[in-house]
PDB file of N, CA and C in Angstrom:
ATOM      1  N   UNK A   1       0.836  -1.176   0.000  1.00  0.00           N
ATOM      2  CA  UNK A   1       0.000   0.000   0.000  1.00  0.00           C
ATOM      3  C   UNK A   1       0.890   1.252   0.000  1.00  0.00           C
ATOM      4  N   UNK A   2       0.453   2.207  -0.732  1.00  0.00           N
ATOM      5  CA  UNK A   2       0.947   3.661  -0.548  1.00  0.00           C
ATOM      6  C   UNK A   2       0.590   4.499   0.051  1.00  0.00           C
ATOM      7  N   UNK A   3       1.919   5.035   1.223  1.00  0.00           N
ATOM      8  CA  UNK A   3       1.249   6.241   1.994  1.00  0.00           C
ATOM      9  C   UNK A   3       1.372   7.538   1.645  1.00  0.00           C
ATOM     10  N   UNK A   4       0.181   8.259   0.992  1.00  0.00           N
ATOM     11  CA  UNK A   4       0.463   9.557   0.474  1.00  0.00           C
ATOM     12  C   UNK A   4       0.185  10.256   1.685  1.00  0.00           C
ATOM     13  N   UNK A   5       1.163  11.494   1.618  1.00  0.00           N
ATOM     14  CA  UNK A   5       1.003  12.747   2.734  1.00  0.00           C
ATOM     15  C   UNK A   5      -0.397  13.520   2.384  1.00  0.00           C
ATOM     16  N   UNK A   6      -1.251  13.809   3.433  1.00  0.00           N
ATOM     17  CA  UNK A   6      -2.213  14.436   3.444  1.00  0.00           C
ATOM     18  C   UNK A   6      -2.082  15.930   3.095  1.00  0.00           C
ATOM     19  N   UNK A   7      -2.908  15.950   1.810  1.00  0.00           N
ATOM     20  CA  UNK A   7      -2.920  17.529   1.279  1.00  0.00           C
ATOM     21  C   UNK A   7      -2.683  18.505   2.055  1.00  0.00           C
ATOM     22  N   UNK A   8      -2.583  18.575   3.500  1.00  0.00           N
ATOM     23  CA  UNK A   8      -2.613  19.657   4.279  1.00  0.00           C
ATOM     24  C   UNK A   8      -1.158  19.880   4.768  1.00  0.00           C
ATOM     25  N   UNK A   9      -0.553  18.423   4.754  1.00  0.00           N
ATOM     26  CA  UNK A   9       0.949  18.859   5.152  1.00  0.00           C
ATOM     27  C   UNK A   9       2.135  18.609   3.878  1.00  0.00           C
ATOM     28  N   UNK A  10       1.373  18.845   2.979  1.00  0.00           N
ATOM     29  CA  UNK A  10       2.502  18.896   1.788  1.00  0.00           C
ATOM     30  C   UNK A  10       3.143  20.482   1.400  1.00  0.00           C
ATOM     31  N   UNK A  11       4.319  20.461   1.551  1.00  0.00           N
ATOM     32  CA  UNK A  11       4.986  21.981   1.738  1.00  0.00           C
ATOM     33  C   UNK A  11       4.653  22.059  -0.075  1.00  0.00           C
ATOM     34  N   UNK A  12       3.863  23.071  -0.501  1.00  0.00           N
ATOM     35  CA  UNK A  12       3.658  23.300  -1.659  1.00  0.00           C
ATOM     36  C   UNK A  12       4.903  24.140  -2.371  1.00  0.00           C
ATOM     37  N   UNK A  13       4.720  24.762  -1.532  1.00  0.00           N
ATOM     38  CA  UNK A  13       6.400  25.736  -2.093  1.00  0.00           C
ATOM     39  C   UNK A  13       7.444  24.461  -2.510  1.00  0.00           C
ATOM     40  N   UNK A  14       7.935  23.535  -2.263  1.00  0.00           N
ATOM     41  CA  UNK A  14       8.670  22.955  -2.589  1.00  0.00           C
ATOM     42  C   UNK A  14       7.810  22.362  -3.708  1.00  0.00           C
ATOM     43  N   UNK A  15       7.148  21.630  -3.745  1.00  0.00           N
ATOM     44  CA  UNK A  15       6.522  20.840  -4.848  1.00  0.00           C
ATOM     45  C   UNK A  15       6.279  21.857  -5.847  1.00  0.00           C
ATOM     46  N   UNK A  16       5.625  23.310  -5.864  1.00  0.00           N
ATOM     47  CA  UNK A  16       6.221  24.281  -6.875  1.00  0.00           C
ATOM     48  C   UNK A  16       7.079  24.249  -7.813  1.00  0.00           C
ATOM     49  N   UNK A  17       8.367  24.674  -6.422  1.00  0.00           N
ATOM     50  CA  UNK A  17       9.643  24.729  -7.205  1.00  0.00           C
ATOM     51  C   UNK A  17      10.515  23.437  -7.604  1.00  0.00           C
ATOM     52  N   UNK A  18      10.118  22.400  -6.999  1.00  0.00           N
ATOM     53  CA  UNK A  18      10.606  21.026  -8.161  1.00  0.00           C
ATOM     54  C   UNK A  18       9.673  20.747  -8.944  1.00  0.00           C
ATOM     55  N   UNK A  19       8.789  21.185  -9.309  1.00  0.00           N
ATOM     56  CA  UNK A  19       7.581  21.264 -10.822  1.00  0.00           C
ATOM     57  C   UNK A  19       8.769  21.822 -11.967  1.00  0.00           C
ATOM     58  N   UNK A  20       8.586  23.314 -11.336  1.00  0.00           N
ATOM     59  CA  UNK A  20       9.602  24.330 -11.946  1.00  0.00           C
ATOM     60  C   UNK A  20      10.928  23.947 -12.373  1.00  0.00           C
ATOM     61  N   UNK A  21      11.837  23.764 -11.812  1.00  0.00           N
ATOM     62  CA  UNK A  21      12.946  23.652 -11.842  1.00  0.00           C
ATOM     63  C   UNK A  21      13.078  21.527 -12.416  1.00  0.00           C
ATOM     64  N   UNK A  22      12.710  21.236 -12.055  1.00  0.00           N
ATOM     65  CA  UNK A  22      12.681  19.878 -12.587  1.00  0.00           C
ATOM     66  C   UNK A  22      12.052  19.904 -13.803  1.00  0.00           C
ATOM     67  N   UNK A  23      10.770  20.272 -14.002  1.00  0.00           N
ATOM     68  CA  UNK A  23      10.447  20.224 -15.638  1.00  0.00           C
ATOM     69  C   UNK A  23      11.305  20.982 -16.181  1.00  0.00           C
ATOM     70  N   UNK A  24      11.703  22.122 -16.280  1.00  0.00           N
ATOM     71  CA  UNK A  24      12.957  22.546 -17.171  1.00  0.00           C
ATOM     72  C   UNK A  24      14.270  21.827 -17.223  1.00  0.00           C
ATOM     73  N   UNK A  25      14.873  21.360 -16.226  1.00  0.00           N
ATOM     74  CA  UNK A  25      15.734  20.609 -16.012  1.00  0.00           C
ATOM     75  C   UNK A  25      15.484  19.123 -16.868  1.00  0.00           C
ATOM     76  N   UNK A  26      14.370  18.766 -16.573  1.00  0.00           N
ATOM     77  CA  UNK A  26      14.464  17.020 -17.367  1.00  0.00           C
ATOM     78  C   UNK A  26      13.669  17.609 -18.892  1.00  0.00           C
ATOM     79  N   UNK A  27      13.433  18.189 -19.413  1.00  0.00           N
ATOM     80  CA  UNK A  27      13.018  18.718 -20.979  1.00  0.00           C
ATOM     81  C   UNK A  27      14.724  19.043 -21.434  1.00  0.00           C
ATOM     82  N   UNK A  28      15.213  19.687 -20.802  1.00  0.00           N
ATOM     83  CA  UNK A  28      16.874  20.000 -21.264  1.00  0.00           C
ATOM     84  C   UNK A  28      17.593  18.967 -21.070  1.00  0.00           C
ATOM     85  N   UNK A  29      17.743  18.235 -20.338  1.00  0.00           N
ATOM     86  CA  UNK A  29      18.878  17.339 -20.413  1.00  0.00           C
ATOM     87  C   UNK A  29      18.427  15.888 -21.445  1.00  0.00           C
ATOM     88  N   UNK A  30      17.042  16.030 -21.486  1.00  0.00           N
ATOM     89  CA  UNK A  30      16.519  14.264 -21.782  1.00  0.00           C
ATOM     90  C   UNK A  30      16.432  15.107 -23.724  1.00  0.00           C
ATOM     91  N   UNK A  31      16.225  16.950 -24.017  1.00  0.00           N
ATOM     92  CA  UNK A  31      15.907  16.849 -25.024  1.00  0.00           C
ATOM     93  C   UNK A  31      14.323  16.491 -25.500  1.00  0.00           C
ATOM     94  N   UNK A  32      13.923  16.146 -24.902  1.00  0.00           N
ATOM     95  CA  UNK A  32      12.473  15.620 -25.186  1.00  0.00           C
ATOM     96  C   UNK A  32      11.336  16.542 -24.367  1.00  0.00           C
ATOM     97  N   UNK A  33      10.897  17.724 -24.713  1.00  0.00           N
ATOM     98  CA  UNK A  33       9.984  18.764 -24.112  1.00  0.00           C
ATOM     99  C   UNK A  33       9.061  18.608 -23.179  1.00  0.00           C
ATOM    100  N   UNK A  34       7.734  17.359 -24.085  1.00  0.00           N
ATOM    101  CA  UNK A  34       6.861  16.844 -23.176  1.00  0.00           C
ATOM    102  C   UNK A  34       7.216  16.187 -21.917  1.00  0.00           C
ATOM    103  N   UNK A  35       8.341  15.941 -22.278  1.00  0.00           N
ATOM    104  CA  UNK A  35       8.733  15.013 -20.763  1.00  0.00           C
ATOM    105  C   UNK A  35       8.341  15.825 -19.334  1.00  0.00           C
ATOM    106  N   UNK A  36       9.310  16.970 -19.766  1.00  0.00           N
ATOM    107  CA  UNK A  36       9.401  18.171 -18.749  1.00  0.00           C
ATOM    108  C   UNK A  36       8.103  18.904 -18.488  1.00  0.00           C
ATOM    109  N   UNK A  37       7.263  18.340 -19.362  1.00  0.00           N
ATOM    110  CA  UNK A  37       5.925  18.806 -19.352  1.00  0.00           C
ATOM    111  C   UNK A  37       4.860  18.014 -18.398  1.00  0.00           C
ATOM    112  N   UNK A  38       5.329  16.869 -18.438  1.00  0.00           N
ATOM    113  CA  UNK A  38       4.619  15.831 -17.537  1.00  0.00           C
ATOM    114  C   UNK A  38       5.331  16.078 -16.013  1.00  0.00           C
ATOM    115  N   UNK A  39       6.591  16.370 -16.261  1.00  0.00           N
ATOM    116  CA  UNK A  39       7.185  16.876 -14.569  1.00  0.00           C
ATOM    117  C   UNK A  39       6.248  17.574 -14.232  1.00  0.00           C
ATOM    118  N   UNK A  40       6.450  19.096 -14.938  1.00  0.00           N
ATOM    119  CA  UNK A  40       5.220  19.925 -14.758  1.00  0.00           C
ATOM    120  C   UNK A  40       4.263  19.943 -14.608  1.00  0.00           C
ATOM    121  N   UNK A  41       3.161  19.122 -14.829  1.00  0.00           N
ATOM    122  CA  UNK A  41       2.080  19.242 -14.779  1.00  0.00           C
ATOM    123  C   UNK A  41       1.548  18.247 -13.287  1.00  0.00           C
ATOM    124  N   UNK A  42       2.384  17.160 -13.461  1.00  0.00           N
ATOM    125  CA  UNK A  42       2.195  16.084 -11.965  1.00  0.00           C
ATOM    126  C   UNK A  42       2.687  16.568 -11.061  1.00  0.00           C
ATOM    127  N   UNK A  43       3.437  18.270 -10.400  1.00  0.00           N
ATOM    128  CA  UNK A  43       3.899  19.089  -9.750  1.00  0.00           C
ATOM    129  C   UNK A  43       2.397  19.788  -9.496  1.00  0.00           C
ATOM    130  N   UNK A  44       1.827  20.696 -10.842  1.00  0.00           N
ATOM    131  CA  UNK A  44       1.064  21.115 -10.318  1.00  0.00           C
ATOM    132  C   UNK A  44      -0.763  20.424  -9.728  1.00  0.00           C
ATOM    133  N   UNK A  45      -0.391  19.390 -10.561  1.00  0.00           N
ATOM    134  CA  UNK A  45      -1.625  18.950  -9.855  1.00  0.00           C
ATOM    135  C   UNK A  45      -1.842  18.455  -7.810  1.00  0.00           C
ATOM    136  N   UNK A  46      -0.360  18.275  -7.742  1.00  0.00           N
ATOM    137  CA  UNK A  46      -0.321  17.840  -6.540  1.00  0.00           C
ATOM    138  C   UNK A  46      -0.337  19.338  -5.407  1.00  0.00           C
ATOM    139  N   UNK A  47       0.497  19.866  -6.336  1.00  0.00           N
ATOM    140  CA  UNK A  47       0.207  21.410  -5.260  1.00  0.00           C
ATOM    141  C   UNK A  47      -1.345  21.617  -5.412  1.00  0.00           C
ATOM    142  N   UNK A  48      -1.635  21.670  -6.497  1.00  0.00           N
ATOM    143  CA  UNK A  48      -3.567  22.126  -6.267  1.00  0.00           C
ATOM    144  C   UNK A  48      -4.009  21.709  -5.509  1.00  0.00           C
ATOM    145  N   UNK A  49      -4.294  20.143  -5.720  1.00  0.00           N
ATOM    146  CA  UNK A  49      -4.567  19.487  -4.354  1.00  0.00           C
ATOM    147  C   UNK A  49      -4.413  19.887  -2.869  1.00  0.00           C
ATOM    148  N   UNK A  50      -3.334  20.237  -2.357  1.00  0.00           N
ATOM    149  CA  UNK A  50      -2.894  20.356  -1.265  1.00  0.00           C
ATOM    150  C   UNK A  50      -3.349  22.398  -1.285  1.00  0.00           C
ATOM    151  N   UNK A  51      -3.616  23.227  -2.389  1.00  0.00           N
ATOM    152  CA  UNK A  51      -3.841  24.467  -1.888  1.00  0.00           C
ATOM    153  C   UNK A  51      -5.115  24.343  -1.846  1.00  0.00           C
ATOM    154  N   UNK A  52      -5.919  23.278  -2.386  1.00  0.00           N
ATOM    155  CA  UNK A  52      -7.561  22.969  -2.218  1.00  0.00           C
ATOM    156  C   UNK A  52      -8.066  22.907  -0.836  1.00  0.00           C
ATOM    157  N   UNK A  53      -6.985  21.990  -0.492  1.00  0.00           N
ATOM    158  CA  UNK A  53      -7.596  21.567   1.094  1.00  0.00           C
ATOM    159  C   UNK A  53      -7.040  22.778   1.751  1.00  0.00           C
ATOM    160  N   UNK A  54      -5.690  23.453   1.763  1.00  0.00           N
ATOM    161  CA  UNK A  54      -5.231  24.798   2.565  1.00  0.00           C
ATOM    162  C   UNK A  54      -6.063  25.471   2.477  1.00  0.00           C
ATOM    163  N   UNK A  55      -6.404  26.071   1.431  1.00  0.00           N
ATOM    164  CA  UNK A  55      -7.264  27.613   1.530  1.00  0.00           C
ATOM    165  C   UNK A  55      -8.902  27.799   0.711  1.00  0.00           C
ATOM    166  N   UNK A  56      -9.012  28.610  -0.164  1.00  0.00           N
ATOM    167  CA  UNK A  56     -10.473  27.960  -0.937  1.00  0.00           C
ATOM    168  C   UNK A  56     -10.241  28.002  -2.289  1.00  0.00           C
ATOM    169  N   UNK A  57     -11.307  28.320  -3.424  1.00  0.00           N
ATOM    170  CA  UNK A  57     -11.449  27.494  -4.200  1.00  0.00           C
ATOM    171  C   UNK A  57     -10.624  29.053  -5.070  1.00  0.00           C
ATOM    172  N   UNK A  58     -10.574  30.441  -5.046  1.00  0.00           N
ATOM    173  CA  UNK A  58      -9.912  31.482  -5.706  1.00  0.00           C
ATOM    174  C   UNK A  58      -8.824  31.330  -5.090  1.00  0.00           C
ATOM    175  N   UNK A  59      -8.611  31.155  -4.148  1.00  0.00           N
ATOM    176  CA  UNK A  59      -6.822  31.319  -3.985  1.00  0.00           C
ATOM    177  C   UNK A  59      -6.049  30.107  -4.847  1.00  0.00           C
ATOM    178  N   UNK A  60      -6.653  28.443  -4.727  1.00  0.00           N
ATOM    179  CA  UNK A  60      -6.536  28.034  -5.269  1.00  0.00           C
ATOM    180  C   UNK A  60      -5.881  27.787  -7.070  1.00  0.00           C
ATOM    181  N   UNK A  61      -7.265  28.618  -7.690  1.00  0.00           N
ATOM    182  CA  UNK A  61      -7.174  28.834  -9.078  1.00  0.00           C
ATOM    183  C   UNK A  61      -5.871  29.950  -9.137  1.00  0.00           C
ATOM    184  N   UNK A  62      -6.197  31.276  -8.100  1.00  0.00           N
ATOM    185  CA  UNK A  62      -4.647  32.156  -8.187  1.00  0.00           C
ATOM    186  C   UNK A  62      -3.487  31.559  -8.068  1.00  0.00           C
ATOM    187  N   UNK A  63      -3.448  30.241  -7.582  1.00  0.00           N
ATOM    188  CA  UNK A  63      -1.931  30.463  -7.188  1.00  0.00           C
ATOM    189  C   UNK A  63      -1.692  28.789  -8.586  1.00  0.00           C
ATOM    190  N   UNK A  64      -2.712  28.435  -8.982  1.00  0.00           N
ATOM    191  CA  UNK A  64      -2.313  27.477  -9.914  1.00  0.00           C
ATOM    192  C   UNK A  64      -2.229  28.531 -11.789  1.00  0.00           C
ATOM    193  N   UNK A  65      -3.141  29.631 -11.614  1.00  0.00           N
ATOM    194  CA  UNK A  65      -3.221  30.507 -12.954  1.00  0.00           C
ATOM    195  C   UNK A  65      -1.344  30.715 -13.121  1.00  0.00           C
ATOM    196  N   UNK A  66      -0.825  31.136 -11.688  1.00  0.00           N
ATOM    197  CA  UNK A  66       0.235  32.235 -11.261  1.00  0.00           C
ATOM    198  C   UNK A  66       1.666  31.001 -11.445  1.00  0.00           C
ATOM    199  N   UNK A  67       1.387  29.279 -11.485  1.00  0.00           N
ATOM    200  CA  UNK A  67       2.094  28.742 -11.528  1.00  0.00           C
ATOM    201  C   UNK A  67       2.269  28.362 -12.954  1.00  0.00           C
ATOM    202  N   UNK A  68       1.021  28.197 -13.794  1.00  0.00           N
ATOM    203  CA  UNK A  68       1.490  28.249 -15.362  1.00  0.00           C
ATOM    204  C   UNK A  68       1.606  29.169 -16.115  1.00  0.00           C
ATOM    205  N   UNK A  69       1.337  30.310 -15.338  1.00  0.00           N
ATOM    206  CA  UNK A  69       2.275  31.633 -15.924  1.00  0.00           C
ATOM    207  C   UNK A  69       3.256  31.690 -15.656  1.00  0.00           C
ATOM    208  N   UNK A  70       4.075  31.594 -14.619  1.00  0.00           N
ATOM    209  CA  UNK A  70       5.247  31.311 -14.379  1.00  0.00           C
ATOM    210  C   UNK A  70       6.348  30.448 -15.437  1.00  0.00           C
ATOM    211  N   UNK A  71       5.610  28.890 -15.632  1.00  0.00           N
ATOM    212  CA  UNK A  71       5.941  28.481 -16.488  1.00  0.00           C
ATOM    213  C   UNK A  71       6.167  29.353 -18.071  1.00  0.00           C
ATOM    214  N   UNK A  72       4.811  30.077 -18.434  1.00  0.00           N
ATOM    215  CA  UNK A  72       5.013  30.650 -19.579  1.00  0.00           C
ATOM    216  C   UNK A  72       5.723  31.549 -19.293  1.00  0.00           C
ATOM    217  N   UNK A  73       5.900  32.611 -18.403  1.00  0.00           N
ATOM    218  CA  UNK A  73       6.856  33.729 -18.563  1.00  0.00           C
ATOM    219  C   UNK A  73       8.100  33.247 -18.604  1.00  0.00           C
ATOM    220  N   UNK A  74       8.715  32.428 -17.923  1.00  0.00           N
ATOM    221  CA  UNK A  74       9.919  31.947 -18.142  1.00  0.00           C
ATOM    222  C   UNK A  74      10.727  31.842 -19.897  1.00  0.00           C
ATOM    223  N   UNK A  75       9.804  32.138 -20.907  1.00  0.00           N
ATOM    224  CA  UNK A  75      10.334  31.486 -22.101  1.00  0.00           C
ATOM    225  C   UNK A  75      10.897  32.947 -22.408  1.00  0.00           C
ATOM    226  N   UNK A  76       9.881  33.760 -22.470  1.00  0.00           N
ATOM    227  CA  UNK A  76      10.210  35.149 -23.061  1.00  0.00           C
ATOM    228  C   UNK A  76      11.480  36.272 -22.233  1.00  0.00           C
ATOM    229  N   UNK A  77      11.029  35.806 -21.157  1.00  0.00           N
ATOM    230  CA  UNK A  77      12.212  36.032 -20.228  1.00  0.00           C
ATOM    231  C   UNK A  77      13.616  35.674 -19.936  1.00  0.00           C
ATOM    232  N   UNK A  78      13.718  34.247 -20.390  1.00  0.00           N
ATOM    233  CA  UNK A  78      15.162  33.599 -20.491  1.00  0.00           C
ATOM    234  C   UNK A  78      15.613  34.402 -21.758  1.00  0.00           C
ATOM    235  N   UNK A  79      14.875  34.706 -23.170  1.00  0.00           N
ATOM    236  CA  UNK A  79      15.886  35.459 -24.101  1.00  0.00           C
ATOM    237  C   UNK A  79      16.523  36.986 -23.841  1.00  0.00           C
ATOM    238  N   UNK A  80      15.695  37.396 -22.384  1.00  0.00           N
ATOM    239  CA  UNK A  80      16.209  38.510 -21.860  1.00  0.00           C
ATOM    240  C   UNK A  80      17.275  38.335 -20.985  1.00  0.00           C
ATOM    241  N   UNK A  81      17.165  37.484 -20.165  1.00  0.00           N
ATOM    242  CA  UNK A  81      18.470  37.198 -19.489  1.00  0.00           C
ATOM    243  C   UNK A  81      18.821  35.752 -19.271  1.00  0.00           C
ATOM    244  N   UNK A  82      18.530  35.031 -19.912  1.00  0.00           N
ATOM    245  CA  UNK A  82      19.329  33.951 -19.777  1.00  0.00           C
ATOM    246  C   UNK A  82      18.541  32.684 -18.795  1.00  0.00           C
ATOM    247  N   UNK A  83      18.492  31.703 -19.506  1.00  0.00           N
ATOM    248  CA  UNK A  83      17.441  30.668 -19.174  1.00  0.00           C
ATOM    249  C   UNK A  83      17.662  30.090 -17.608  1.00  0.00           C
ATOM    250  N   UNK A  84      18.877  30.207 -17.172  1.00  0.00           N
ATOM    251  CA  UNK A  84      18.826  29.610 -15.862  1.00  0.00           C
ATOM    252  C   UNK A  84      18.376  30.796 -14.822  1.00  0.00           C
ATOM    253  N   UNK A  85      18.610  32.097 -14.935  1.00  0.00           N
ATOM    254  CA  UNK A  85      18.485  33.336 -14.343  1.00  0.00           C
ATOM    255  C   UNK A  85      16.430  33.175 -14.380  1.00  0.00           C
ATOM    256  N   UNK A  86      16.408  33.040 -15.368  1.00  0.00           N
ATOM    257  CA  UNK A  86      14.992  33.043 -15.786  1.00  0.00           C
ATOM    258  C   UNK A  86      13.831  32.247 -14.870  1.00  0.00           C
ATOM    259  N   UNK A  87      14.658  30.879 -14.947  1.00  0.00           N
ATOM    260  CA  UNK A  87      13.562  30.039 -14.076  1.00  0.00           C
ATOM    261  C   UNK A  87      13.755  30.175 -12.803  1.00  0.00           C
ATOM    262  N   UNK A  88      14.737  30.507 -12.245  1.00  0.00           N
ATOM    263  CA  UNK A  88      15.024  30.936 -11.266  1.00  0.00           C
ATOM    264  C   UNK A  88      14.227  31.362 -10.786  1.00  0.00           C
ATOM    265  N   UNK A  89      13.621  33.191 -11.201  1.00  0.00           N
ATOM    266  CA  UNK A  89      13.245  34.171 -11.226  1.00  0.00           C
ATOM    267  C   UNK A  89      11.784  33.604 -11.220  1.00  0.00           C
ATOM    268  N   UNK A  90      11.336  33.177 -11.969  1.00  0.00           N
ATOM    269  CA  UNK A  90       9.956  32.428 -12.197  1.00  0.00           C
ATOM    270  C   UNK A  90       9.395  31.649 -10.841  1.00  0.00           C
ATOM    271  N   UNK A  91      10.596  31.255 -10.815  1.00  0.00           N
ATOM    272  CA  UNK A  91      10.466  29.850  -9.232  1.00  0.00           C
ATOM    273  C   UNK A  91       9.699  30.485  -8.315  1.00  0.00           C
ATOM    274  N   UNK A  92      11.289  31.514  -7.664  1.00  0.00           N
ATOM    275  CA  UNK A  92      11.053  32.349  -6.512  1.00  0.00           C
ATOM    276  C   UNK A  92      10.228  32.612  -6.556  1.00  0.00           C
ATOM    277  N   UNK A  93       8.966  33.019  -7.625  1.00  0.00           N
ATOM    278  CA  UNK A  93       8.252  34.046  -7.473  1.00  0.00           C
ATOM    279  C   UNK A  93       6.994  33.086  -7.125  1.00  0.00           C
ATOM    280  N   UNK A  94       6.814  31.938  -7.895  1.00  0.00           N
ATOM    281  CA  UNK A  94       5.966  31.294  -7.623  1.00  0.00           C
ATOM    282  C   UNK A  94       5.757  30.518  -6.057  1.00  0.00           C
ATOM    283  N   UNK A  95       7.037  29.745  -5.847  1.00  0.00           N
ATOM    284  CA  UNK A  95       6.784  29.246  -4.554  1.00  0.00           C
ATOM    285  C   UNK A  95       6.370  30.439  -3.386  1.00  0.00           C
ATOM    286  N   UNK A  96       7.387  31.318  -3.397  1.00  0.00           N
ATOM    287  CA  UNK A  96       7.233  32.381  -2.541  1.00  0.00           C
ATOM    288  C   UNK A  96       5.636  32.375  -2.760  1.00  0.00           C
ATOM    289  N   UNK A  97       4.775  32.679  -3.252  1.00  0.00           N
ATOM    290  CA  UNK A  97       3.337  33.042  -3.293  1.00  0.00           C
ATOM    291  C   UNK A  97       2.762  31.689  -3.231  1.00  0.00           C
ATOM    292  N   UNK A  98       2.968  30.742  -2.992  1.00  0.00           N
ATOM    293  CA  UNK A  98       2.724  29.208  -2.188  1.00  0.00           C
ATOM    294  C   UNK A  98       2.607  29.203  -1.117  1.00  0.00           C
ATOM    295  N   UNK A  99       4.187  29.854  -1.063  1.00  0.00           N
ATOM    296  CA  UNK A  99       4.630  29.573   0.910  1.00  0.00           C
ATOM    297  C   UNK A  99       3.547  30.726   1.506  1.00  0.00           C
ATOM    298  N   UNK A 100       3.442  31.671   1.116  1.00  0.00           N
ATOM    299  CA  UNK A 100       2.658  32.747   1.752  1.00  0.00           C
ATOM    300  C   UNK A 100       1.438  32.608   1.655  1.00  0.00           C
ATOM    301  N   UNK A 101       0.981  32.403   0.808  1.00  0.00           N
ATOM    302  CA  UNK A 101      -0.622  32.173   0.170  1.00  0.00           C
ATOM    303  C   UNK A 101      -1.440  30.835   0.942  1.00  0.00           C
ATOM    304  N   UNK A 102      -0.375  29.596   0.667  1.00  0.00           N
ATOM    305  CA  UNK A 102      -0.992  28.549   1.203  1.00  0.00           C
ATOM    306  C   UNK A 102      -0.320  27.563   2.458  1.00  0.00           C
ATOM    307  N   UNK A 103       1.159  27.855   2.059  1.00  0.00           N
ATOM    308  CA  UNK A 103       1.830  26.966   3.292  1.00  0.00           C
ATOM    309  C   UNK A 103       1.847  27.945   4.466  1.00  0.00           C
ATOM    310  N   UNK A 104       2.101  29.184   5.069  1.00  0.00           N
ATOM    311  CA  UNK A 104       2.543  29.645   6.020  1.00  0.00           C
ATOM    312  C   UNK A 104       1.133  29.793   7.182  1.00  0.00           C
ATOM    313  N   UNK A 105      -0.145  29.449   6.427  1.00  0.00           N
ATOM    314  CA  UNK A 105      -1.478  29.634   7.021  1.00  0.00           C
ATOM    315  C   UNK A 105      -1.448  28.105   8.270  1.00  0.00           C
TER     316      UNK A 105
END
């Protein structure tokens, strides 16, 4: 049997930023996009989850809208400064509004 952690004590900020930083990371090294896309997306479904049960159903949608924007801003932004600076930048911004929004409650 599998013991999954209950939506309420999953540090979302982290699961965020290894969405983030891992889907870019395994799309670049494996070469293969969707891959990093499936990181991504099994990141954010698990944070939803866990900001479902934290807070309600708009903070929710805000902080999942704010995580695949993140994702998208990152593209247009790395040709401004540089793709690792970029997701970086993207990360911080996202978990930070995790940790505050849904983990620090």
């Amino acid at each position: 049997m599998i013991d999954i952690k209950k939506p309420e004590n999953v540090s979302t900020a982290t699961v965020v930023a290894g969405g983030l930083l891992g889907g870019w990371l395994t799309a670049r090294e494996t070469g293969i996009r969707p891959i990093g896309g499936v990181v991504l997306a099994a990141a954010g479904i698990w944070a939803g989850r866990s900001w479902l049960a934290k807070t309600d159903v708009p903070t929710t949608v805000g902080l999942s809208a704010l995580y695949v924007g993140a994702f998208g801003a990152s593209h247009p932004l790395a040709k401004k400064m540089g793709s690792w600076p970029s997701v970086l930048t993207v990360t911080a911004v996202a978990a930070g509004a995790a940790y505050a929004l849904a983990d620090a409650r």
